[in-house]
PDB file of N, CA and C in Angstrom:
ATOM      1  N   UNK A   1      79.027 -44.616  37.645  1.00  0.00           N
ATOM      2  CA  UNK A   1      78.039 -45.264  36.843  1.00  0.00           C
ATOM      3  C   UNK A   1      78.260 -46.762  36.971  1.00  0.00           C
ATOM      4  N   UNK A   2      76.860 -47.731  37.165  1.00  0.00           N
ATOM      5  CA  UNK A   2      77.204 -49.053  37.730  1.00  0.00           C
ATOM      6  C   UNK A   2      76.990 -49.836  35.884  1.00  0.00           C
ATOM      7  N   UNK A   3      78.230 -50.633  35.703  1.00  0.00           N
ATOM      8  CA  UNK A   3      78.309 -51.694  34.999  1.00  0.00           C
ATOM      9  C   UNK A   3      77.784 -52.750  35.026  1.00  0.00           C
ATOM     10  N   UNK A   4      76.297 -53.067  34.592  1.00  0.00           N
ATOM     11  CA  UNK A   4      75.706 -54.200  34.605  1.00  0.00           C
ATOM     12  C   UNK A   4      74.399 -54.457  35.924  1.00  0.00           C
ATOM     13  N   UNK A   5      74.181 -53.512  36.188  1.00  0.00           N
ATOM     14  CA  UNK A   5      72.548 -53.216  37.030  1.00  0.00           C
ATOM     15  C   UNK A   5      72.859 -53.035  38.111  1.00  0.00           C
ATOM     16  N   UNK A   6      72.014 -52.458  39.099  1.00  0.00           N
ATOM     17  CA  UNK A   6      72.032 -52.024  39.991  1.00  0.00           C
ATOM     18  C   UNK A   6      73.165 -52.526  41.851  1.00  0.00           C
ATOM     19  N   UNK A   7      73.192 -52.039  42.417  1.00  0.00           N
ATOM     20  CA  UNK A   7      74.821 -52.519  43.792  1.00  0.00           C
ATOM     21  C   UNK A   7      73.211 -52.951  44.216  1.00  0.00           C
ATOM     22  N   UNK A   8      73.975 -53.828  44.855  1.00  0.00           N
ATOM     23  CA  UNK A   8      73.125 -54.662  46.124  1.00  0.00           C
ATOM     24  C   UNK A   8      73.093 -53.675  47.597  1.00  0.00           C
ATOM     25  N   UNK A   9      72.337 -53.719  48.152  1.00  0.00           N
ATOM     26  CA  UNK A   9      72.141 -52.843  49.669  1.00  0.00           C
ATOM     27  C   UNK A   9      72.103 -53.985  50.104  1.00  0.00           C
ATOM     28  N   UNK A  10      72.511 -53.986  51.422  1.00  0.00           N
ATOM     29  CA  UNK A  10      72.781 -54.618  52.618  1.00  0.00           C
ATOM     30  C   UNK A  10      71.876 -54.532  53.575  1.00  0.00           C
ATOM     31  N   UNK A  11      71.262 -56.235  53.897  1.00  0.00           N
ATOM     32  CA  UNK A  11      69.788 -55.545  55.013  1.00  0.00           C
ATOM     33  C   UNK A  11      70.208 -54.875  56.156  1.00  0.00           C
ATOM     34  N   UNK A  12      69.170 -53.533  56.625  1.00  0.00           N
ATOM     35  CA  UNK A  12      69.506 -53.120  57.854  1.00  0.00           C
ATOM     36  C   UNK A  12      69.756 -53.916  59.048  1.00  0.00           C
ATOM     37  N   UNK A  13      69.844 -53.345  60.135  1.00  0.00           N
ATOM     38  CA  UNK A  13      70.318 -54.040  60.885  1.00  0.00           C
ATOM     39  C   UNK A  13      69.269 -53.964  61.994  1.00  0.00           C
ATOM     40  N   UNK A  14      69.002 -55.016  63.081  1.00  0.00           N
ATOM     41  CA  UNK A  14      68.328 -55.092  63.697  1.00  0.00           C
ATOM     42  C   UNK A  14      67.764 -53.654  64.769  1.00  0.00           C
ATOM     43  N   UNK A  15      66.237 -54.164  65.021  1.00  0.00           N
ATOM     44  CA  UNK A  15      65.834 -52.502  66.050  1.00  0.00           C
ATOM     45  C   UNK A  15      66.351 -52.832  66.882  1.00  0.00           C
ATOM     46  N   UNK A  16      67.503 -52.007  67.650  1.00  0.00           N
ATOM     47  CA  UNK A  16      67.323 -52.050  69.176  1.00  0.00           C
ATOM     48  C   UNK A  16      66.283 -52.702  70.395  1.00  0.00           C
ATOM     49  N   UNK A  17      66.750 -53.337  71.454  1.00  0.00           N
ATOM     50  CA  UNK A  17      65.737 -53.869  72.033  1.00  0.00           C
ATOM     51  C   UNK A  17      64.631 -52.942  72.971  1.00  0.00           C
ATOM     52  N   UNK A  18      63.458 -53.383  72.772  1.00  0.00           N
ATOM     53  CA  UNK A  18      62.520 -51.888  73.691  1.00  0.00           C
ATOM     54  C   UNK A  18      63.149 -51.763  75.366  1.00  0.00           C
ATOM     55  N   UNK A  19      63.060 -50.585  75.676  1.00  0.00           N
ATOM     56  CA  UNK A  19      63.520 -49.755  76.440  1.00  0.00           C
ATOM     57  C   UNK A  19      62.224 -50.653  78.194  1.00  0.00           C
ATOM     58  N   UNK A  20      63.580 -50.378  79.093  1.00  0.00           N
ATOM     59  CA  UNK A  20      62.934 -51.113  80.369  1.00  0.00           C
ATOM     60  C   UNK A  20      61.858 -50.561  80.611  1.00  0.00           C
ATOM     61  N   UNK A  21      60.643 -50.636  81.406  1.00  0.00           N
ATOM     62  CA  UNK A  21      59.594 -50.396  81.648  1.00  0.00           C
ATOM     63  C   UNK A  21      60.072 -49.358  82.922  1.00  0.00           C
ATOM     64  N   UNK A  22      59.373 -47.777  83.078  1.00  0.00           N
ATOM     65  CA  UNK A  22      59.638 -46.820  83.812  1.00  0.00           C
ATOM     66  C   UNK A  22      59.214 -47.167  85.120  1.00  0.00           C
ATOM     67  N   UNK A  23      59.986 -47.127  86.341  1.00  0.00           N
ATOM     68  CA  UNK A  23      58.934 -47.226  87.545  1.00  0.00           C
ATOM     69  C   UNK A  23      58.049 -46.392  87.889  1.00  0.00           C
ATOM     70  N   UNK A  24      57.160 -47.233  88.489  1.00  0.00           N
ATOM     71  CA  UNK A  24      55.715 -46.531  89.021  1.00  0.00           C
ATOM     72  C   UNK A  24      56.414 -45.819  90.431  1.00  0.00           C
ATOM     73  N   UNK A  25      55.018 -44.979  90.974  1.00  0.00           N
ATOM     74  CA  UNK A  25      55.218 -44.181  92.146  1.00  0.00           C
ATOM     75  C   UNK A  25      54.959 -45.143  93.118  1.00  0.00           C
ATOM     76  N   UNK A  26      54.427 -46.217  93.224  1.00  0.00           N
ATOM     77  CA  UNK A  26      54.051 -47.489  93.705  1.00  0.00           C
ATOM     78  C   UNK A  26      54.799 -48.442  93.805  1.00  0.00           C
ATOM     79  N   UNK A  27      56.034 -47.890  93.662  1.00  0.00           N
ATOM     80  CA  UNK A  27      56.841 -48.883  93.245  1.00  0.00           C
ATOM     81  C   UNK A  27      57.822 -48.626  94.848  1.00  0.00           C
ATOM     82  N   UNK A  28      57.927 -49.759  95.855  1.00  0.00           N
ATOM     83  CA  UNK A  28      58.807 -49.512  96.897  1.00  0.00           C
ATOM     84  C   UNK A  28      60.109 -48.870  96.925  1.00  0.00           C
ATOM     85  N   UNK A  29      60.777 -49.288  95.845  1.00  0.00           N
ATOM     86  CA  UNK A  29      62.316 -48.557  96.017  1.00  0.00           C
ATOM     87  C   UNK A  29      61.953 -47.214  95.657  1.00  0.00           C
ATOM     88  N   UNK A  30      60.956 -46.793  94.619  1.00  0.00           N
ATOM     89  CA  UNK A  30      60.471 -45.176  94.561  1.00  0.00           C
ATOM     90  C   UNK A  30      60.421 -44.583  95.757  1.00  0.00           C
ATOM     91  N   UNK A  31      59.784 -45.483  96.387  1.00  0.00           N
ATOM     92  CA  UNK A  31      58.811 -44.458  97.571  1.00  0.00           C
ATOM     93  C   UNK A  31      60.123 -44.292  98.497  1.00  0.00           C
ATOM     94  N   UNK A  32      60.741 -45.346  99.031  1.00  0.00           N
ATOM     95  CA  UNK A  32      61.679 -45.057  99.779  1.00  0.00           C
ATOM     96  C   UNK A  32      63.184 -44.398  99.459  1.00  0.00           C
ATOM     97  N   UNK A  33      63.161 -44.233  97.806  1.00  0.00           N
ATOM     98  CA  UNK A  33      64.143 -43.074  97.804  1.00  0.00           C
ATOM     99  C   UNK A  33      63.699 -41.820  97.724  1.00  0.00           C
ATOM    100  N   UNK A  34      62.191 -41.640  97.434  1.00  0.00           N
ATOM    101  CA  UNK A  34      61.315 -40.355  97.527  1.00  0.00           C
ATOM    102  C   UNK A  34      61.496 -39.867  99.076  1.00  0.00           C
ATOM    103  N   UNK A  35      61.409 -40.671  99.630  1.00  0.00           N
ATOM    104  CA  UNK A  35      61.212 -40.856 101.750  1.00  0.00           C
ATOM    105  C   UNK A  35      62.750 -40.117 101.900  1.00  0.00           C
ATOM    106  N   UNK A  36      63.860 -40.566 101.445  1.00  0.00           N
ATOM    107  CA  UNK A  36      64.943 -40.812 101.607  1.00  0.00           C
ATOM    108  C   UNK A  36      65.787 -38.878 100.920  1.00  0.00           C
ATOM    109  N   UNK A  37      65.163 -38.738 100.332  1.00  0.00           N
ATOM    110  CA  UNK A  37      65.586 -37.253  99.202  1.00  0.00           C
ATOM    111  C   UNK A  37      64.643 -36.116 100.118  1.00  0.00           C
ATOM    112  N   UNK A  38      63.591 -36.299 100.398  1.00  0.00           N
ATOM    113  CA  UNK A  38      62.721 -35.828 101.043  1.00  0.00           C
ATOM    114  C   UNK A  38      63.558 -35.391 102.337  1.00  0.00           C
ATOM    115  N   UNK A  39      63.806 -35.868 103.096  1.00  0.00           N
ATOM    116  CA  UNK A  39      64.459 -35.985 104.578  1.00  0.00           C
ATOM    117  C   UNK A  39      65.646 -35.085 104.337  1.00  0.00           C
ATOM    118  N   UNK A  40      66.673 -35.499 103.313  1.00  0.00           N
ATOM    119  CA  UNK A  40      68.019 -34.926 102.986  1.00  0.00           C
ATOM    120  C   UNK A  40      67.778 -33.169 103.189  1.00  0.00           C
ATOM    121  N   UNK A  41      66.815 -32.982 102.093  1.00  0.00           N
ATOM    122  CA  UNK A  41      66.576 -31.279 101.593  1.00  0.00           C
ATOM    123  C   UNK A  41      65.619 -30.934 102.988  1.00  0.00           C
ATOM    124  N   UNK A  42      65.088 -31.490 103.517  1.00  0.00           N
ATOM    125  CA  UNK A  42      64.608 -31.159 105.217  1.00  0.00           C
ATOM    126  C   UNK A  42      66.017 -30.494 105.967  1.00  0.00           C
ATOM    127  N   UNK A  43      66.801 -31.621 106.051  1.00  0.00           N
ATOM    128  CA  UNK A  43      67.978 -31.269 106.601  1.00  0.00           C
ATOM    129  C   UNK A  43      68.383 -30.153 106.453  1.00  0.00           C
ATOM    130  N   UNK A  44      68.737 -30.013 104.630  1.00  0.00           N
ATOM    131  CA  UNK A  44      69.479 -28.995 104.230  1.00  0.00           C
ATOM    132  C   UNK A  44      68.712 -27.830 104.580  1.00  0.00           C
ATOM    133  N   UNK A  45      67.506 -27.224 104.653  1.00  0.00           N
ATOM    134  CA  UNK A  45      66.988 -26.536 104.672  1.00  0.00           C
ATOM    135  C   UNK A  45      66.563 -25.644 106.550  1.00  0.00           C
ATOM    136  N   UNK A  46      66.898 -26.796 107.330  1.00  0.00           N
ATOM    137  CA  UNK A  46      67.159 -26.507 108.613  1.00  0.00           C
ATOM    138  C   UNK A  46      68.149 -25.729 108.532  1.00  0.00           C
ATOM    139  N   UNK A  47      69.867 -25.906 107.840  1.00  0.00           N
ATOM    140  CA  UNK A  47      70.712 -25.847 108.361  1.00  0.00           C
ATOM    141  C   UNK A  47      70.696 -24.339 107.289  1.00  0.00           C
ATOM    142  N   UNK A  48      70.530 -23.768 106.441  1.00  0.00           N
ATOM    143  CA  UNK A  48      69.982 -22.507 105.593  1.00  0.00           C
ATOM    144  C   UNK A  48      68.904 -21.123 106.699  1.00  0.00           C
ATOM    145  N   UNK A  49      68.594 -21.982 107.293  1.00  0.00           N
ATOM    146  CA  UNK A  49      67.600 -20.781 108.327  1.00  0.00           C
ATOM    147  C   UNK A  49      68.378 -20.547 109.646  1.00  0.00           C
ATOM    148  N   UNK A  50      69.665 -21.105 109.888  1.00  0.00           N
ATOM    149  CA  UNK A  50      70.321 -21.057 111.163  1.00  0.00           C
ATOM    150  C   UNK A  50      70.931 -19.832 111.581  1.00  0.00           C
ATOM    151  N   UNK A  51      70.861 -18.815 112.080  1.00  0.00           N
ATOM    152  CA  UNK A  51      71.624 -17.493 112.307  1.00  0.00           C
ATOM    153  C   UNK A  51      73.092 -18.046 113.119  1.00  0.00           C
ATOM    154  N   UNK A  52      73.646 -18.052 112.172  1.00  0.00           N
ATOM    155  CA  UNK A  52      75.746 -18.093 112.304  1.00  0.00           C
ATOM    156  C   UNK A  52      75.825 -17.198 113.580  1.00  0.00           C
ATOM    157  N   UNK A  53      76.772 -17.527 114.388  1.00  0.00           N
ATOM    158  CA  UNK A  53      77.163 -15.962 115.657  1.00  0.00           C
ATOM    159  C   UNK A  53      78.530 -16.146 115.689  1.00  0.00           C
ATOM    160  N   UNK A  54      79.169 -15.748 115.768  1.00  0.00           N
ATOM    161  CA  UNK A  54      80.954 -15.955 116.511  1.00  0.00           C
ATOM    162  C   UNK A  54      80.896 -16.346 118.184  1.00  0.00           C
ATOM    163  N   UNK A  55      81.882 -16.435 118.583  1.00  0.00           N
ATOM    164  CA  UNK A  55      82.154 -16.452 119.909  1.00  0.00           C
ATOM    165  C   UNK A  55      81.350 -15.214 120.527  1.00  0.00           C
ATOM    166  N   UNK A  56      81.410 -14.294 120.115  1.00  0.00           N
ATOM    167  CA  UNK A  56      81.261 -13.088 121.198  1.00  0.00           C
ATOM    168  C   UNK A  56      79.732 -12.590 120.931  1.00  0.00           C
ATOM    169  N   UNK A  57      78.579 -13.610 120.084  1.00  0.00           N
ATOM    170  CA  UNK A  57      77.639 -13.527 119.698  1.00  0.00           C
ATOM    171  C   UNK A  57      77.295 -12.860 118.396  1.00  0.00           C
ATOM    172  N   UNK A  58      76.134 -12.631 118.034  1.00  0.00           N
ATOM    173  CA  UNK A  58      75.660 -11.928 116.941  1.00  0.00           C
ATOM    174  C   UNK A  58      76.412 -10.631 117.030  1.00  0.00           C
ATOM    175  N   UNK A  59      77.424 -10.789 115.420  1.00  0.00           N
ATOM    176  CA  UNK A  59      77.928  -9.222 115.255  1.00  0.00           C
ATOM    177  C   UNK A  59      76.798  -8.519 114.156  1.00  0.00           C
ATOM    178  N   UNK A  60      76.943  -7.554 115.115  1.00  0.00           N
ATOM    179  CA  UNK A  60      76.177  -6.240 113.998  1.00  0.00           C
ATOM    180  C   UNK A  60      77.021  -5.188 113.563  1.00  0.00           C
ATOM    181  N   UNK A  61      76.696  -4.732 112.337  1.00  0.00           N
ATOM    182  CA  UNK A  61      77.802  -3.897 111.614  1.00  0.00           C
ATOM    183  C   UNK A  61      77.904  -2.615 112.368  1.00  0.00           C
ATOM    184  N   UNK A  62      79.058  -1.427 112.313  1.00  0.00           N
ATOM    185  CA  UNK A  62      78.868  -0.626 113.265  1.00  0.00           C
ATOM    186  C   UNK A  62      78.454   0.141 112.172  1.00  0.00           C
ATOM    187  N   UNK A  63      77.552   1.366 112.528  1.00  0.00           N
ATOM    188  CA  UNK A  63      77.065   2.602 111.611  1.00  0.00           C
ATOM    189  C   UNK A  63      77.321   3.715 112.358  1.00  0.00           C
ATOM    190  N   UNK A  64      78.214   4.267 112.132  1.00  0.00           N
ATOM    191  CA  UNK A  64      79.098   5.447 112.417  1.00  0.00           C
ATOM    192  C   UNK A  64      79.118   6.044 111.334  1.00  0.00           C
ATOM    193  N   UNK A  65      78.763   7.677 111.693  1.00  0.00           N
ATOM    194  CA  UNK A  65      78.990   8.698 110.300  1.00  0.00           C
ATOM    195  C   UNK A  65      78.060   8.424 109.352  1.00  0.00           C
ATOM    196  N   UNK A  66      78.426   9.445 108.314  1.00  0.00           N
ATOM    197  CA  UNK A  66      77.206   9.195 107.391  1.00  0.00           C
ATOM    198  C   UNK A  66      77.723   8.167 106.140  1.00  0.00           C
ATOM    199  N   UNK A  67      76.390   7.826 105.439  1.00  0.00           N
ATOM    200  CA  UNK A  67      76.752   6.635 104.460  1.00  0.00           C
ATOM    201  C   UNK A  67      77.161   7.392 103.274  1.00  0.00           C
ATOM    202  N   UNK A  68      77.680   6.165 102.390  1.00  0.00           N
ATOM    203  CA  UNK A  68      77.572   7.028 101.250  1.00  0.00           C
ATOM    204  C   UNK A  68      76.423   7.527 100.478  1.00  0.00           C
ATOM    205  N   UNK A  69      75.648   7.234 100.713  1.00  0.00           N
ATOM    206  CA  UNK A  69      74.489   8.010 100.315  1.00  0.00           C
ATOM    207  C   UNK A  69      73.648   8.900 100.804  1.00  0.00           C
ATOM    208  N   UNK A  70      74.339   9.388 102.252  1.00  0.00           N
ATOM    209  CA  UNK A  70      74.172  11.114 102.967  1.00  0.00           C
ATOM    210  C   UNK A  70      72.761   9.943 103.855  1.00  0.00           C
ATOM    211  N   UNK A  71      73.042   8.616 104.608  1.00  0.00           N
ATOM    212  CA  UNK A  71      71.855   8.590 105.632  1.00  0.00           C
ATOM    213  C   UNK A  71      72.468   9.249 106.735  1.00  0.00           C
ATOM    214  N   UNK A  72      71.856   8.197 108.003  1.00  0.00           N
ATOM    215  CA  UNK A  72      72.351   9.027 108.916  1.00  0.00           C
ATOM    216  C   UNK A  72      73.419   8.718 109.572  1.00  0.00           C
TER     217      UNK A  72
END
């Protein structure tokens, strides 16, 4: 209980300053890290479709006998 009227509050404190302006798609360093990300996942995506072989070429599994599920 306050003795003699009300506590003083303390002014808030300043807003934060506004936030940088977002780049446009128009914007050169966009485009050329768009150019630049673009190319990368090209790459990556070459190297995802490549059929792996060993030395002695494409191994194929041997199928001998029956499977476990009675093929052939």
């Amino acid at each position: 209980m306050c003795i003699g009227g009300s506590p003083s509050i303390p002014a808030p404190p300043p807003p934060p300053p506004p936030p940088p302006a977002a780049p446009t798609k128009a914007n050169p360093l966009v485009k050329r890290a768009r150019g630049q990300e673009l190319k990368r996942a090209r790459g990556l995506a070459g190297d995802r479709s490549t059929i792996l072989t060993s030395p002695q070429g494409l191994l194929m599994p041997e199928t001998t006998g029956k499977t476990l599920l009675g093929g052939r």
